[in-house]
N, C-alpha and C. Protein backbone atom coordinates (compact mmCIF):
# COMPACT_ATOMS: atom_id res chain seq x y z
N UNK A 1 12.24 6.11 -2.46
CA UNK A 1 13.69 6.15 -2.41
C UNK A 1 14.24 5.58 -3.70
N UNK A 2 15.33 6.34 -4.13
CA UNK A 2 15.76 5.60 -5.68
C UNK A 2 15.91 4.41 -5.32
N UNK A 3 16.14 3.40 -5.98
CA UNK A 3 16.96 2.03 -5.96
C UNK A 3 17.85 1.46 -6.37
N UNK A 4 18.46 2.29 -6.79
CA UNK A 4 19.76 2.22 -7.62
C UNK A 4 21.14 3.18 -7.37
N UNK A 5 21.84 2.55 -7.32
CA UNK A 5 23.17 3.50 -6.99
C UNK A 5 23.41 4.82 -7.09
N UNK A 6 23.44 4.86 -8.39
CA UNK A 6 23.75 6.71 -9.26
C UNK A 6 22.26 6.94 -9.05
N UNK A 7 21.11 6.42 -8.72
CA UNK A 7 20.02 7.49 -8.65
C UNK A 7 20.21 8.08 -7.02
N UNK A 8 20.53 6.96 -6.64
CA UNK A 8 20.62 7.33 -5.11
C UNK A 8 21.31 8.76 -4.99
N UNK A 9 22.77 8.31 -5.24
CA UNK A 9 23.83 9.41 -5.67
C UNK A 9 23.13 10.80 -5.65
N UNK A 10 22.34 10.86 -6.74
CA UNK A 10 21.79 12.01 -7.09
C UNK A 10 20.99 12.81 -6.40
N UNK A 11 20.17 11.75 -5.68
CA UNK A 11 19.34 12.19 -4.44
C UNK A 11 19.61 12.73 -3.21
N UNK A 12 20.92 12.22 -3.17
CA UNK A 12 21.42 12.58 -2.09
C UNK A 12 22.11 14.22 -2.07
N UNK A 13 22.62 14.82 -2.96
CA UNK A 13 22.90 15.28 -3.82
C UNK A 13 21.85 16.59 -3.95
N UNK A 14 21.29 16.27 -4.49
CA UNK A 14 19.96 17.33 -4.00
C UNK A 14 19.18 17.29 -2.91
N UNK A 15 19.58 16.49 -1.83
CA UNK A 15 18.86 16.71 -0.54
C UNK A 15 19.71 16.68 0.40
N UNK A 16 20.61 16.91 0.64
CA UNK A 16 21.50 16.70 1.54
C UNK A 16 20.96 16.66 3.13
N UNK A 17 20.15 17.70 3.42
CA UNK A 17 19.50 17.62 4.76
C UNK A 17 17.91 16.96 5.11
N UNK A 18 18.25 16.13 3.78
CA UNK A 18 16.76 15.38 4.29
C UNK A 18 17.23 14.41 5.26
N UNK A 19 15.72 14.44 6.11
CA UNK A 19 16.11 12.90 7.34
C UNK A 19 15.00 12.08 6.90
N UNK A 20 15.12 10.66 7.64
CA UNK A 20 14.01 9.56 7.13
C UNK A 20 13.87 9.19 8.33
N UNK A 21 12.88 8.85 8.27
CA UNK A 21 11.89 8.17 9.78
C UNK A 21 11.12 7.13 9.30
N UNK A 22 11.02 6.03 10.12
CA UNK A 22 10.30 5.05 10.03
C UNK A 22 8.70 5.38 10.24
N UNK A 23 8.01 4.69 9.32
CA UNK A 23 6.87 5.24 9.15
C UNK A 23 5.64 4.14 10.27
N UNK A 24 5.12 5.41 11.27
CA UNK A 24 3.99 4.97 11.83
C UNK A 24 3.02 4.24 11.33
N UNK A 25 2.11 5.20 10.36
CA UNK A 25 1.38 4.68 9.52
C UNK A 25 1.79 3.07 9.11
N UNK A 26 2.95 2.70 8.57
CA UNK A 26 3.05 1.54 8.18
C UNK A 26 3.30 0.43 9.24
N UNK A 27 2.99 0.89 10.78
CA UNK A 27 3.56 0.03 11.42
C UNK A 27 5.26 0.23 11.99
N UNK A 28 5.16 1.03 11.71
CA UNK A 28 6.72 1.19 12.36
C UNK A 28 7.05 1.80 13.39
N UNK A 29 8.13 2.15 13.83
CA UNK A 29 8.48 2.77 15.45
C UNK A 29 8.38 3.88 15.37
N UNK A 30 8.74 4.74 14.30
CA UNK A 30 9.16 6.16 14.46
C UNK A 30 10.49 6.66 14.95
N UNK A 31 11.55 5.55 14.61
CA UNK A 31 12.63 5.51 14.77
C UNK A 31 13.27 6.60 13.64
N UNK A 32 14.81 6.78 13.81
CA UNK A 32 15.10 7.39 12.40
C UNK A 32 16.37 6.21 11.67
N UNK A 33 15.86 6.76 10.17
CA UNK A 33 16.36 5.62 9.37
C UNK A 33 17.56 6.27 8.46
N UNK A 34 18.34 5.84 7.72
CA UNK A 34 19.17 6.29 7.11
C UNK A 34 19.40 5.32 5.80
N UNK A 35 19.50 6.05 4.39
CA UNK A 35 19.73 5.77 3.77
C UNK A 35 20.88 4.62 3.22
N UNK A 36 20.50 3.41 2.43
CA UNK A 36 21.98 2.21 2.06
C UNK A 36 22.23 2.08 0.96
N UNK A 37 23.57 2.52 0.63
CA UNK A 37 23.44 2.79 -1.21
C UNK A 37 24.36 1.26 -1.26
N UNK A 38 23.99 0.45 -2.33
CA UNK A 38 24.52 -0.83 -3.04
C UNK A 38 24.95 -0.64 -4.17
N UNK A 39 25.90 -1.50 -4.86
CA UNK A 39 25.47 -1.52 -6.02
C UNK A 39 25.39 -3.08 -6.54
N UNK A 40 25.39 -3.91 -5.73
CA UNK A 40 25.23 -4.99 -6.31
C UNK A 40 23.78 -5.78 -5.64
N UNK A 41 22.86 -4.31 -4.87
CA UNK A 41 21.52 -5.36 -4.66
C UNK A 41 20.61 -3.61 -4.84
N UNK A 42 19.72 -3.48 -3.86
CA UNK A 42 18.71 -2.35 -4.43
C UNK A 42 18.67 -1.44 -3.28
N UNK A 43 19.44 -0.46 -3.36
CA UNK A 43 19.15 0.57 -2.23
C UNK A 43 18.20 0.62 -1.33
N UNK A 44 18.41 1.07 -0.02
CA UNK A 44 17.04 0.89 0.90
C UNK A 44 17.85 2.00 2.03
N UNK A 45 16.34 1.64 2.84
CA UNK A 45 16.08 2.64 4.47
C UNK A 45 16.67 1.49 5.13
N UNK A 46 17.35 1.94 6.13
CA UNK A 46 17.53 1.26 7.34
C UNK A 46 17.25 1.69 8.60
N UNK A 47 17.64 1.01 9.65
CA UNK A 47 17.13 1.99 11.24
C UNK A 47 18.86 1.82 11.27
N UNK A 48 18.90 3.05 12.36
CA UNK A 48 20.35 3.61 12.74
C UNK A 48 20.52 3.01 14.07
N UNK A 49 21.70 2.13 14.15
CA UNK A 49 21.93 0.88 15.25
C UNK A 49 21.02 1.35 16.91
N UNK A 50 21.05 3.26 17.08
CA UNK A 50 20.43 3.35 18.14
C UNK A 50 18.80 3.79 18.28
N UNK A 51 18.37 3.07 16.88
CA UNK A 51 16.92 3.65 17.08
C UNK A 51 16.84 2.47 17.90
N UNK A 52 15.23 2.66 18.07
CA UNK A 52 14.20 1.53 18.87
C UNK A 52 14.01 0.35 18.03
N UNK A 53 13.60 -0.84 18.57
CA UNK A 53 13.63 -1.83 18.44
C UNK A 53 12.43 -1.74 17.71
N UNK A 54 12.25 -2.35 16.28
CA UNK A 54 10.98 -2.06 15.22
C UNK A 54 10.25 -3.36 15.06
N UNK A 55 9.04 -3.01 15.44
CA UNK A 55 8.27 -4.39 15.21
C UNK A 55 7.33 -4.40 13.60
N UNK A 56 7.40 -4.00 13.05
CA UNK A 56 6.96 -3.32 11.75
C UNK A 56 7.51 -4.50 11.10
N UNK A 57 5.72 -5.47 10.55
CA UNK A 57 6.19 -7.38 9.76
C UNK A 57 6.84 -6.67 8.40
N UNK A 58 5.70 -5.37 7.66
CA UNK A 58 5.71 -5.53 6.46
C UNK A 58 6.58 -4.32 6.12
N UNK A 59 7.84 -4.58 5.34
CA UNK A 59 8.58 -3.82 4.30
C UNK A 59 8.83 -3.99 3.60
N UNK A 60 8.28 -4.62 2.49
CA UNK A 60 8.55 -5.04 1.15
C UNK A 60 7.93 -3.65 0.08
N UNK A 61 8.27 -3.85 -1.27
CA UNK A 61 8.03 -2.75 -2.08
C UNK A 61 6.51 -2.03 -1.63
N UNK A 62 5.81 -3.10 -1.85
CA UNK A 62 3.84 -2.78 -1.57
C UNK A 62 3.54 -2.84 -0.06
N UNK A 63 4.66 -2.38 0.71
CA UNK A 63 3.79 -2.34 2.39
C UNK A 63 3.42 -0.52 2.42
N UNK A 64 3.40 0.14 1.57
CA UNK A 64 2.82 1.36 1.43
C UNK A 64 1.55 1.67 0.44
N UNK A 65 1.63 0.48 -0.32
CA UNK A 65 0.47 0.29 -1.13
C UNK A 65 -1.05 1.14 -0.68
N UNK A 66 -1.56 0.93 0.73
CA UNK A 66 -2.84 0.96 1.28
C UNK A 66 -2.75 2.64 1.77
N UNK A 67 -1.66 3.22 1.85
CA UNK A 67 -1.48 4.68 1.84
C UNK A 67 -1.54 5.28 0.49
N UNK A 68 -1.11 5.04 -0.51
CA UNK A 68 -1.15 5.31 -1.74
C UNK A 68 -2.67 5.15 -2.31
N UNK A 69 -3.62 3.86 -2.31
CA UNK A 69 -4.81 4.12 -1.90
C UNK A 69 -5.38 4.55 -1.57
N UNK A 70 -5.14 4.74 -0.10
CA UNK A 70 -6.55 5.87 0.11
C UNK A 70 -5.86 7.37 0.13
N UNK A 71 -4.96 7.47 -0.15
CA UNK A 71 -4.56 9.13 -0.39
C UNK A 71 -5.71 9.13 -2.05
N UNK A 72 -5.13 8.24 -3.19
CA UNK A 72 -5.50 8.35 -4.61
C UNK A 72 -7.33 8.33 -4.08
N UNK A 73 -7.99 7.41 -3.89
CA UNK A 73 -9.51 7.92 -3.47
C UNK A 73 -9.75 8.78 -2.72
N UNK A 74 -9.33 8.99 -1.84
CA UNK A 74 -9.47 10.54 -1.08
C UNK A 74 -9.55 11.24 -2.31
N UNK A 75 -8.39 11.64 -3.26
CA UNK A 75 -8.30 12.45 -4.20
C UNK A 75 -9.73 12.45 -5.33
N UNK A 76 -9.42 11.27 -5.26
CA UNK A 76 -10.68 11.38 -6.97
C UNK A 76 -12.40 11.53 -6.14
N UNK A 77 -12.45 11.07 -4.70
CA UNK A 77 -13.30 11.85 -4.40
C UNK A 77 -13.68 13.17 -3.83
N UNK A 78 -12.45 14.04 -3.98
CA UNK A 78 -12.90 15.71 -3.90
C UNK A 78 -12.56 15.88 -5.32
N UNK A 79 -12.05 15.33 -6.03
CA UNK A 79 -11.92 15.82 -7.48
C UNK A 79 -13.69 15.85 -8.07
N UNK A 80 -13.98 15.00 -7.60
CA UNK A 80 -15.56 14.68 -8.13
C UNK A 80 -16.61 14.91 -7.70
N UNK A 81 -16.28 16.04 -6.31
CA UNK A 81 -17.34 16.26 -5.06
C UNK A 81 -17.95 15.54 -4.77
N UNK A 82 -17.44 14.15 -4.52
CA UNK A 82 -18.76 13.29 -3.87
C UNK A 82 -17.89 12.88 -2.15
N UNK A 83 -19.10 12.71 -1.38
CA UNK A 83 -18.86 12.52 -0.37
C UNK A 83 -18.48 10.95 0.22
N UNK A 84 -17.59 10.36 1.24
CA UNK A 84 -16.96 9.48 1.53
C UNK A 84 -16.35 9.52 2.11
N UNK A 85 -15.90 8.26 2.95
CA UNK A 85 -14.90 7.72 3.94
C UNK A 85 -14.02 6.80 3.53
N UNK A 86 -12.86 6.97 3.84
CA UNK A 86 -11.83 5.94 3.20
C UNK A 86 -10.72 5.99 4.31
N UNK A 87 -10.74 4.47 4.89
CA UNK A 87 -9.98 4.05 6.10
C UNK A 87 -9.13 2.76 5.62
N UNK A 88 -8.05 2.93 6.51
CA UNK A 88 -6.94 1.54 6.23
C UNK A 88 -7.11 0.70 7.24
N UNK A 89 -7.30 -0.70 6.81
CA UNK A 89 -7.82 -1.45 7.90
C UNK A 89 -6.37 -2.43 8.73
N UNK A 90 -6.47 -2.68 9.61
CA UNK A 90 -5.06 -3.86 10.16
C UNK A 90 -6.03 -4.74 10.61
N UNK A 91 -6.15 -6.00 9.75
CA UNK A 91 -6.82 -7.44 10.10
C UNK A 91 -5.91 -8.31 10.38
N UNK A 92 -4.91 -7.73 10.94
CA UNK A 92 -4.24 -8.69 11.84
C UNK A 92 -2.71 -9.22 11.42
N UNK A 93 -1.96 -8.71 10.04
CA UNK A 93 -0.69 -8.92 10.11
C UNK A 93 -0.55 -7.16 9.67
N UNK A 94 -0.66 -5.92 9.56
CA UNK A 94 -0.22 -4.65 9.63
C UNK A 94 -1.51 -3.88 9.00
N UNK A 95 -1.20 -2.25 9.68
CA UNK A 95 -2.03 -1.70 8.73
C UNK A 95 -2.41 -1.38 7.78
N UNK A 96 -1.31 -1.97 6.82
CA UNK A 96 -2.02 -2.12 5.37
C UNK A 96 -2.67 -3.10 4.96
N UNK A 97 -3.59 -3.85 5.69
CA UNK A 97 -3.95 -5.13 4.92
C UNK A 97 -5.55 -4.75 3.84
N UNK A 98 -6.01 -4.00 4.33
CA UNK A 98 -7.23 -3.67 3.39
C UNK A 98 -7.18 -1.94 3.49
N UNK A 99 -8.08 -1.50 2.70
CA UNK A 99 -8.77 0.02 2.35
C UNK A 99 -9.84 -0.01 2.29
N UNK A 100 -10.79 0.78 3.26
CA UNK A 100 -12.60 0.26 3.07
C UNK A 100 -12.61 1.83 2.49
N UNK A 101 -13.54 1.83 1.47
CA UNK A 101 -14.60 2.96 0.97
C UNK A 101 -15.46 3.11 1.02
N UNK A 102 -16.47 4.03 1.74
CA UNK A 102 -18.20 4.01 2.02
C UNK A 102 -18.56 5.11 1.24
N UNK A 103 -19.68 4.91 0.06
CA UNK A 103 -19.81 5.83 -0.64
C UNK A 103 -21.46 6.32 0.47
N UNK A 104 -21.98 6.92 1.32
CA UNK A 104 -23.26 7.57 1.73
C UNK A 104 -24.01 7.69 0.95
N UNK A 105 -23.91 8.03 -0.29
CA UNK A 105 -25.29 8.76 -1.19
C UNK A 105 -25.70 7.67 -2.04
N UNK A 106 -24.93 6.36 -1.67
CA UNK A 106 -25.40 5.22 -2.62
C UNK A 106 -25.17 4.37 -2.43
N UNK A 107 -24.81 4.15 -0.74
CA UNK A 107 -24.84 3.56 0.35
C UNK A 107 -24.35 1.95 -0.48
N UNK A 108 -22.75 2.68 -0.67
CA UNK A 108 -21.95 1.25 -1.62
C UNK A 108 -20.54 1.36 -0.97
N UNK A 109 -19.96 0.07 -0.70
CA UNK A 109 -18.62 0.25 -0.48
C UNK A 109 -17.94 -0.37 -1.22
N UNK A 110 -16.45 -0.43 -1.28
CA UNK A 110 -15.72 -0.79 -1.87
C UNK A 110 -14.42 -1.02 -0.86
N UNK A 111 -13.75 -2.47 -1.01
CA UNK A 111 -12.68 -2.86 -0.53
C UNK A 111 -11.81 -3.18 -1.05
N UNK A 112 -10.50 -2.53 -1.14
CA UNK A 112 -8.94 -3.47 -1.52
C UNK A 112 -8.57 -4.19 -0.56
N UNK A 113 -8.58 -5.22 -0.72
CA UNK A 113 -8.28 -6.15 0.05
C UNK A 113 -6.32 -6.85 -0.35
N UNK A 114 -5.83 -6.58 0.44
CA UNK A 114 -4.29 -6.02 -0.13
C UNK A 114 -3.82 -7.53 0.83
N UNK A 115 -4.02 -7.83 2.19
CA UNK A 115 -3.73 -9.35 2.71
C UNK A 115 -4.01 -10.44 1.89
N UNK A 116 -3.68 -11.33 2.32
CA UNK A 116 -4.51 -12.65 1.56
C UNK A 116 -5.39 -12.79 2.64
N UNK A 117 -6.25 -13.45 2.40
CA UNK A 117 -7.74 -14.49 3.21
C UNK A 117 -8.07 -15.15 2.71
N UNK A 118 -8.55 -16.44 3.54
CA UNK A 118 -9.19 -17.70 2.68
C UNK A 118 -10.91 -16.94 2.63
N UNK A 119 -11.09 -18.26 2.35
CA UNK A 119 -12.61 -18.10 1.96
C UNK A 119 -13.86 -17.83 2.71
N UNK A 120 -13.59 -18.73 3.57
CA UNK A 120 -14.52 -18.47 4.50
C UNK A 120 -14.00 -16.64 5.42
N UNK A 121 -12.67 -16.24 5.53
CA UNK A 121 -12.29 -14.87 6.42
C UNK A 121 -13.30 -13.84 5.11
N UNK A 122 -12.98 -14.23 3.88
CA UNK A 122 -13.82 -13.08 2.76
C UNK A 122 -15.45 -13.31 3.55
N UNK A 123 -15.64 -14.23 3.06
CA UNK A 123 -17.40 -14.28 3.09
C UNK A 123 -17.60 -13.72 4.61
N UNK A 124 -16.58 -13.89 5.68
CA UNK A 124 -17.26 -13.07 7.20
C UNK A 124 -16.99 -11.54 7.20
N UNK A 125 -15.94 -11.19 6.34
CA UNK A 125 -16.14 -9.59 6.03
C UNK A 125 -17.25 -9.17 5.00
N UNK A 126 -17.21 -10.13 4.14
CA UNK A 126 -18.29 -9.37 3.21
C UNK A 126 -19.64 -9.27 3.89
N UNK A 127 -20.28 -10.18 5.06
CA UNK A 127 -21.40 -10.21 5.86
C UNK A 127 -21.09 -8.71 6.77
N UNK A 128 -20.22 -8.45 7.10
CA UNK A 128 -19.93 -7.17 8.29
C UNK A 128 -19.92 -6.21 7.55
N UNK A 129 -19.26 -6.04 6.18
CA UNK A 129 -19.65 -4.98 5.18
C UNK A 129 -20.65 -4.57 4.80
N UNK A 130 -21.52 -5.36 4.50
CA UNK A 130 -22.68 -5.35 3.75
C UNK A 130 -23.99 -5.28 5.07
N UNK A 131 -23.92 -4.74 6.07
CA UNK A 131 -24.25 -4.21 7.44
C UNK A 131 -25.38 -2.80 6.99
N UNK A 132 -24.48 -2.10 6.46
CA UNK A 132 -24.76 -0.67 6.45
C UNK A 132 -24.83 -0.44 4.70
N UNK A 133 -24.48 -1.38 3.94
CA UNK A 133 -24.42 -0.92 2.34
C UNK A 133 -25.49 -1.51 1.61
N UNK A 134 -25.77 -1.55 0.47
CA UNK A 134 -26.69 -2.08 -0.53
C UNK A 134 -26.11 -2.33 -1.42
N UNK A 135 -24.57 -2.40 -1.27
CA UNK A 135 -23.74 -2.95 -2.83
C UNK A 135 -22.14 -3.01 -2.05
N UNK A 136 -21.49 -3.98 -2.68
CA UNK A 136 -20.30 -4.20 -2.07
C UNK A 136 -19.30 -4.76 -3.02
N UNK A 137 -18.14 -3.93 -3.40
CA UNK A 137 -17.51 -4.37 -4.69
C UNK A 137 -15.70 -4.55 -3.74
N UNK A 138 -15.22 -5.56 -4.62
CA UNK A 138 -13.86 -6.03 -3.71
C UNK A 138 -13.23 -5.49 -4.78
N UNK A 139 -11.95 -5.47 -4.98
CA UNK A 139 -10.78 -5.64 -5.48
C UNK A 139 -9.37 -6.22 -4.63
N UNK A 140 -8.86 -6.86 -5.68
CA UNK A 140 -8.00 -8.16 -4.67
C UNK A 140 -6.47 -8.07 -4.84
N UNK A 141 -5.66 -8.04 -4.32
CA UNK A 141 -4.60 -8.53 -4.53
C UNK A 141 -3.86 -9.34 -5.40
N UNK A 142 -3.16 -9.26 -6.24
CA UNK A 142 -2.92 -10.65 -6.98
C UNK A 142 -2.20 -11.73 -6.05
N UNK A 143 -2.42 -12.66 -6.70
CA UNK A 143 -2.46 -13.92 -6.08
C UNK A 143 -3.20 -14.38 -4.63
N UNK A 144 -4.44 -13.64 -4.26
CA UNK A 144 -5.01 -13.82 -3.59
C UNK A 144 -5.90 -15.43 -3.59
N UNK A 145 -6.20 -16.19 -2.15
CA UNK A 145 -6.47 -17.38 -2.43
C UNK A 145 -8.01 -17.22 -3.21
N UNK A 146 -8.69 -15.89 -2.64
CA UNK A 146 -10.12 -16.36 -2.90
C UNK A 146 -10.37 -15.85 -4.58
N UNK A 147 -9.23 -15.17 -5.07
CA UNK A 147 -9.42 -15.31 -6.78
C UNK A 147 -9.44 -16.83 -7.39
N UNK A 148 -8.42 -17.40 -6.75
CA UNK A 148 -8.61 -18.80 -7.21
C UNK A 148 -9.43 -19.74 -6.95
N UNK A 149 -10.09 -19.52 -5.74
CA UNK A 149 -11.71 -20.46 -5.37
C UNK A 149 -12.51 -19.95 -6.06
N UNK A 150 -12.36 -18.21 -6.74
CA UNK A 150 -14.07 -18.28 -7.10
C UNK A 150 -13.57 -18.37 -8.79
N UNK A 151 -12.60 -17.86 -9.28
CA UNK A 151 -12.34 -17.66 -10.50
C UNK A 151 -13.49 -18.71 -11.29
N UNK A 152 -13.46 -20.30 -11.23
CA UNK A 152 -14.05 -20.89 -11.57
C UNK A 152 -15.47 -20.85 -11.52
N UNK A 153 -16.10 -20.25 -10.74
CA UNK A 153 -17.49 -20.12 -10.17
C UNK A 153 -17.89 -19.04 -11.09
N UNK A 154 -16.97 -17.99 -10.68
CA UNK A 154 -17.54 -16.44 -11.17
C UNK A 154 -16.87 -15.75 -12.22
N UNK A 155 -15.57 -16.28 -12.28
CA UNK A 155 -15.21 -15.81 -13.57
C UNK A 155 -14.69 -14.78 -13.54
N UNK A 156 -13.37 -13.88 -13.99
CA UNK A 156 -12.00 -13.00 -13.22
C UNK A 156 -12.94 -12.47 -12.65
N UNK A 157 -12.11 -11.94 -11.11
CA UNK A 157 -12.27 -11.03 -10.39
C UNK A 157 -11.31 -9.92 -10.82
N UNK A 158 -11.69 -8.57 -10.07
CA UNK A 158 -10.51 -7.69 -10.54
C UNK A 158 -9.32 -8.27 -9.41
N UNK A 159 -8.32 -7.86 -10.15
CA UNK A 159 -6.66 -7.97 -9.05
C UNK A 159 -5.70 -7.39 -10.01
N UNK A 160 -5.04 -7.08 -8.87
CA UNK A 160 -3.51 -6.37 -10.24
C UNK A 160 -2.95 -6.04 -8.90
N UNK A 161 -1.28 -5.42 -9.73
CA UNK A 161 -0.31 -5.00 -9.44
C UNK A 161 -0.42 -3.55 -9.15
N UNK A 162 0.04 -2.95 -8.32
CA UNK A 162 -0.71 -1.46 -8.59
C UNK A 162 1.20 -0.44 -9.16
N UNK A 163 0.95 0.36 -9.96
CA UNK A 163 1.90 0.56 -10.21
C UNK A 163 1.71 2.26 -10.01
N UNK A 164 2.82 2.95 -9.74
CA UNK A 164 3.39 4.53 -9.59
C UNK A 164 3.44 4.84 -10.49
N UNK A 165 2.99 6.04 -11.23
CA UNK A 165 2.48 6.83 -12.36
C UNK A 165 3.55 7.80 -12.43
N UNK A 166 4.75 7.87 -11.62
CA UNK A 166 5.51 8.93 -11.73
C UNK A 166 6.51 8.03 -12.71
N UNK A 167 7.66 9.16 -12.74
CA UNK A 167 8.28 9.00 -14.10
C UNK A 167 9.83 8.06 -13.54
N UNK A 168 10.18 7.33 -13.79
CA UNK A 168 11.71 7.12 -13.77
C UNK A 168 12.62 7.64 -14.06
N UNK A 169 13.99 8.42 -12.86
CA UNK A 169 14.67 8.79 -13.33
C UNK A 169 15.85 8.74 -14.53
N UNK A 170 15.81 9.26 -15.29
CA UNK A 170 17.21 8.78 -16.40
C UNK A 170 18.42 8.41 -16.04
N UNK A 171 18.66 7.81 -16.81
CA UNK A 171 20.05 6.80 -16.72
C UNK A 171 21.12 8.49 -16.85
N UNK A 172 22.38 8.67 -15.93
CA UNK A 172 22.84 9.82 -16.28
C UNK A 172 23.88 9.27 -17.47
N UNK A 173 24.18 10.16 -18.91
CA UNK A 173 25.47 9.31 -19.72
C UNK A 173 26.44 8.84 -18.79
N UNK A 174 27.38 8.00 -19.58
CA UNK A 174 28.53 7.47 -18.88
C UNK A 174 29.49 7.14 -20.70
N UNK A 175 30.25 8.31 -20.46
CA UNK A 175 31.31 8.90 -21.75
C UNK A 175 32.24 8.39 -21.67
């Protein structure tokens, strides 16, 4: 959704009969939502006073993050014909909190681990992971606690920000 006023504007504009629904996948009702144009904070979805009552914790920018994930590996693994599973996990505050990847032919997985967990919750997934694999690679969240317990031990882990590759709309003149 734009976030900004005049992008909004515009969007609206060229879609006139789009509708928005609260997203399952993320935990949400499946209510319908309707667009909030601002201009003095950042456009957003809302629920329409008579949807259902939404229990959905996470809506912040990155509570779609773990869809964007495993859609992008899904992708780069038919781009590359290799075979795999890629599931979104809910460990207990929504379903985006991790993305597991099982590679079969080299019996390796890979986790984004998108929640925080202390130390000891990592080391009891990495034991349940490492079940069925022979290699097990994380990637973390930034500001995750267990970058900062091991940083010292092991020295960076990967973590980042994950950012949208699409383009930003232009500023329209103003004459």
């Amino acid at each position: 959704m734009p976030m900004e006023a005049w992008a909004l504007d515009g969007w609206r504009e060229a879609h006139p009969g789009y509708s928005y629904w609260c997203g399952l996948q993320l935990g949400g009702c499946g209510g319908e939502l309707s667009d909030r144009r601002y201009t003095t904070k950042v456009c957003h979805f809302a629920h329409h006073p008579a949807a259902p009552v939404c229990h959905r914790k996470n809506n912040g920018e990155s509570s779609a993050d773990h869809l964007f994930i495993k859609r992008g590996v899904q992708g780069l693994l038919a781009e590359r014909k290799m075979k795999g599973r890629v599931e979104t996990r809910d460990l207990g505050t929504g379903p985006g909190d991790a993305v597991d990847v099982y590679l079969p032919e080299s019996r390796r997985r890979l986790r984004f681990q998108l929640s925080a967990v202390d130390h000891r919750a990592w080391r009891q997934a990495d034991d349940e992971l490492a079940a069925d694999a022979d290699g097990i690679d994380w990637i973390f969240a930034s500001g995750s606690p267990v970058i900062r317990n091991n940083l010292g031990r092991h020295g960076p882990l990967p973590s980042g920000p994950l950012r949208n590759r699409g383009r930003r709309a232009p500023r329209p003149h103003r004459g």
